[in-house]
Protein backbone atom coordinates (compact mmCIF):
# COMPACT_ATOMS: atom_id res chain seq x y z
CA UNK A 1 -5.63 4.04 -43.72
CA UNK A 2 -1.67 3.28 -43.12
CA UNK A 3 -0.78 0.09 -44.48
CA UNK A 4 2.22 -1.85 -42.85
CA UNK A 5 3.18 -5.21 -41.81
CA UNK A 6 1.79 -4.46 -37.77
CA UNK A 7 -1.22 -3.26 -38.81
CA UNK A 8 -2.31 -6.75 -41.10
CA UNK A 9 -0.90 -8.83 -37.76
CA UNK A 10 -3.25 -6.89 -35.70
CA UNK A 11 -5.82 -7.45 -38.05
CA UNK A 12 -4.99 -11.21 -38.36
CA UNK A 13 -4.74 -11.64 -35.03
CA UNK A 14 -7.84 -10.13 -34.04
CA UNK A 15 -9.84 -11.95 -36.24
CA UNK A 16 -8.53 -15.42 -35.55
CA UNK A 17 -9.89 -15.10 -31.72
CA UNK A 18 -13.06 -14.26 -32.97
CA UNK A 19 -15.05 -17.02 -32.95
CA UNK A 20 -16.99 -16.55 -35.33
CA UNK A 21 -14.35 -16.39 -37.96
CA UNK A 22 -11.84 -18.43 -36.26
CA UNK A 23 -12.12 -21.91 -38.26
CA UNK A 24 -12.47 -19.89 -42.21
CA UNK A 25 -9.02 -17.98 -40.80
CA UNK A 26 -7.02 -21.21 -40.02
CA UNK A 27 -8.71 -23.09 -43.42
CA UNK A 28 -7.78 -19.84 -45.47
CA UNK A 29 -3.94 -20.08 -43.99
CA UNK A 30 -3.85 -23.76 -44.50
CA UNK A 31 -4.94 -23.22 -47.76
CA UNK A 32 -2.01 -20.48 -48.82
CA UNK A 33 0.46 -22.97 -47.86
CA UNK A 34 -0.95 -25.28 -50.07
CA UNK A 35 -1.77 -23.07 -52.83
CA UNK A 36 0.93 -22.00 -55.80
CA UNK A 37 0.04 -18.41 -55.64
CA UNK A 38 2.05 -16.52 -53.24
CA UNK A 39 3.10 -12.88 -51.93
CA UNK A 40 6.14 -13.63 -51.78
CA UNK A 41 7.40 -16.58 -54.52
CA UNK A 42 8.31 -19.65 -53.03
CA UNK A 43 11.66 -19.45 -55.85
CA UNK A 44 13.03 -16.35 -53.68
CA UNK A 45 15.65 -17.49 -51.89
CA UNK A 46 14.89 -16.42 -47.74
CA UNK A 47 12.39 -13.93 -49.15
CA UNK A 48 10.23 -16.81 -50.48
CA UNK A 49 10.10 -18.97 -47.45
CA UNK A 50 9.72 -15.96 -45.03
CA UNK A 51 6.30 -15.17 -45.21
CA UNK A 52 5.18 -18.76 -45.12
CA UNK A 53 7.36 -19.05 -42.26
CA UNK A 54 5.88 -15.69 -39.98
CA UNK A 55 2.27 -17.43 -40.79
CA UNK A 56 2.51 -20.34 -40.01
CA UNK A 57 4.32 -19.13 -36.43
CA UNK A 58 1.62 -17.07 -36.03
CA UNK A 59 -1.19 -19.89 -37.12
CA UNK A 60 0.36 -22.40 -34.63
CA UNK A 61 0.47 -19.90 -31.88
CA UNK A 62 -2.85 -19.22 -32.23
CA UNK A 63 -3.98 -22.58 -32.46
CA UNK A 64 -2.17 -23.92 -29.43
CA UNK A 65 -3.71 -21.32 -27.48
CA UNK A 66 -7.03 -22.05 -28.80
CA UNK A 67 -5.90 -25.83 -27.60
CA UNK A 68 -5.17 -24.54 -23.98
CA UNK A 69 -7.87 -22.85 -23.66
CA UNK A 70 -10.54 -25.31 -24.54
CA UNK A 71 -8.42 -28.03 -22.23
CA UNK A 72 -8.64 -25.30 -19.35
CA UNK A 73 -12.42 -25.19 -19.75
CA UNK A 74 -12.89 -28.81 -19.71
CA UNK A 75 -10.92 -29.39 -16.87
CA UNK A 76 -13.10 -26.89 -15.22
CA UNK A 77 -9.57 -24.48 -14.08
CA UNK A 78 -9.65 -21.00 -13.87
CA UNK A 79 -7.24 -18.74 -13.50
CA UNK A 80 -6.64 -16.57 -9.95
CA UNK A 81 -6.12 -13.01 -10.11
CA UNK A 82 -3.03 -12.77 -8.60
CA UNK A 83 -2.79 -9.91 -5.29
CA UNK A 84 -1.55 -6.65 -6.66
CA UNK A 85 0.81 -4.32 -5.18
CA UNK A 86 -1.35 -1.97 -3.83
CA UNK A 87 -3.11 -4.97 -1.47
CA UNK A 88 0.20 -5.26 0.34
CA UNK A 89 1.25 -1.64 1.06
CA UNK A 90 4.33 -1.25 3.94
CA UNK A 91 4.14 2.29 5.82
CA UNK A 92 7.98 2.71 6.04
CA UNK A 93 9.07 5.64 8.22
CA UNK A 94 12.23 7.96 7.15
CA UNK A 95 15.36 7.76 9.41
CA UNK A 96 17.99 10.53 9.27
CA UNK A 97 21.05 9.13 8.82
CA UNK A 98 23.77 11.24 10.81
């Protein structure tokens, strides 16, 4: 398995729209921001305050969109496929130009 940065944001990602482990993902994040133990120390000047800082975008994204989504529901709005190319196709004949 390749380890990198992308691959643990895919996995976070992934797993914080499943519902089923939505609400132990955003209590486990809350809880490393309160918690002393880091991956990167807090001490670290930029380095330290960058990883809380790419979570915590990443938790409030989430989160928001969880927010919309719920609102959308409750309000009973869907969202319209919109027409696609395709539906609207123009037969345009050639002209020679001379």
């Amino acid at each position: 398995m390749k380890f990198s940065i992308e691959s643990i944001y895919t996995w976070y990602r992934n797993t914080i729209r499943n519902p089923k482990y939505r609400w132990w993902v955003i209590l486990g994040t809350l809880l490393y921001f309160i918690s002393p133990i880091d991956i990167a120390p807090d001490f670290l000047p930029g380095i330290g305050q960058l990883d809380d800082v790419l979570l915590l975008t990443v938790l409030v994204t989430e989160v928001s969109q969880m927010a919309i989504e719920g609102f959308k529901k409750r309000k009973g709005t869907t969202v319209e496929p919109t027409e696609s190319a395709t539906d609207k196709t123009v037969e345009v004949g050639a002209v020679p130009i001379e």
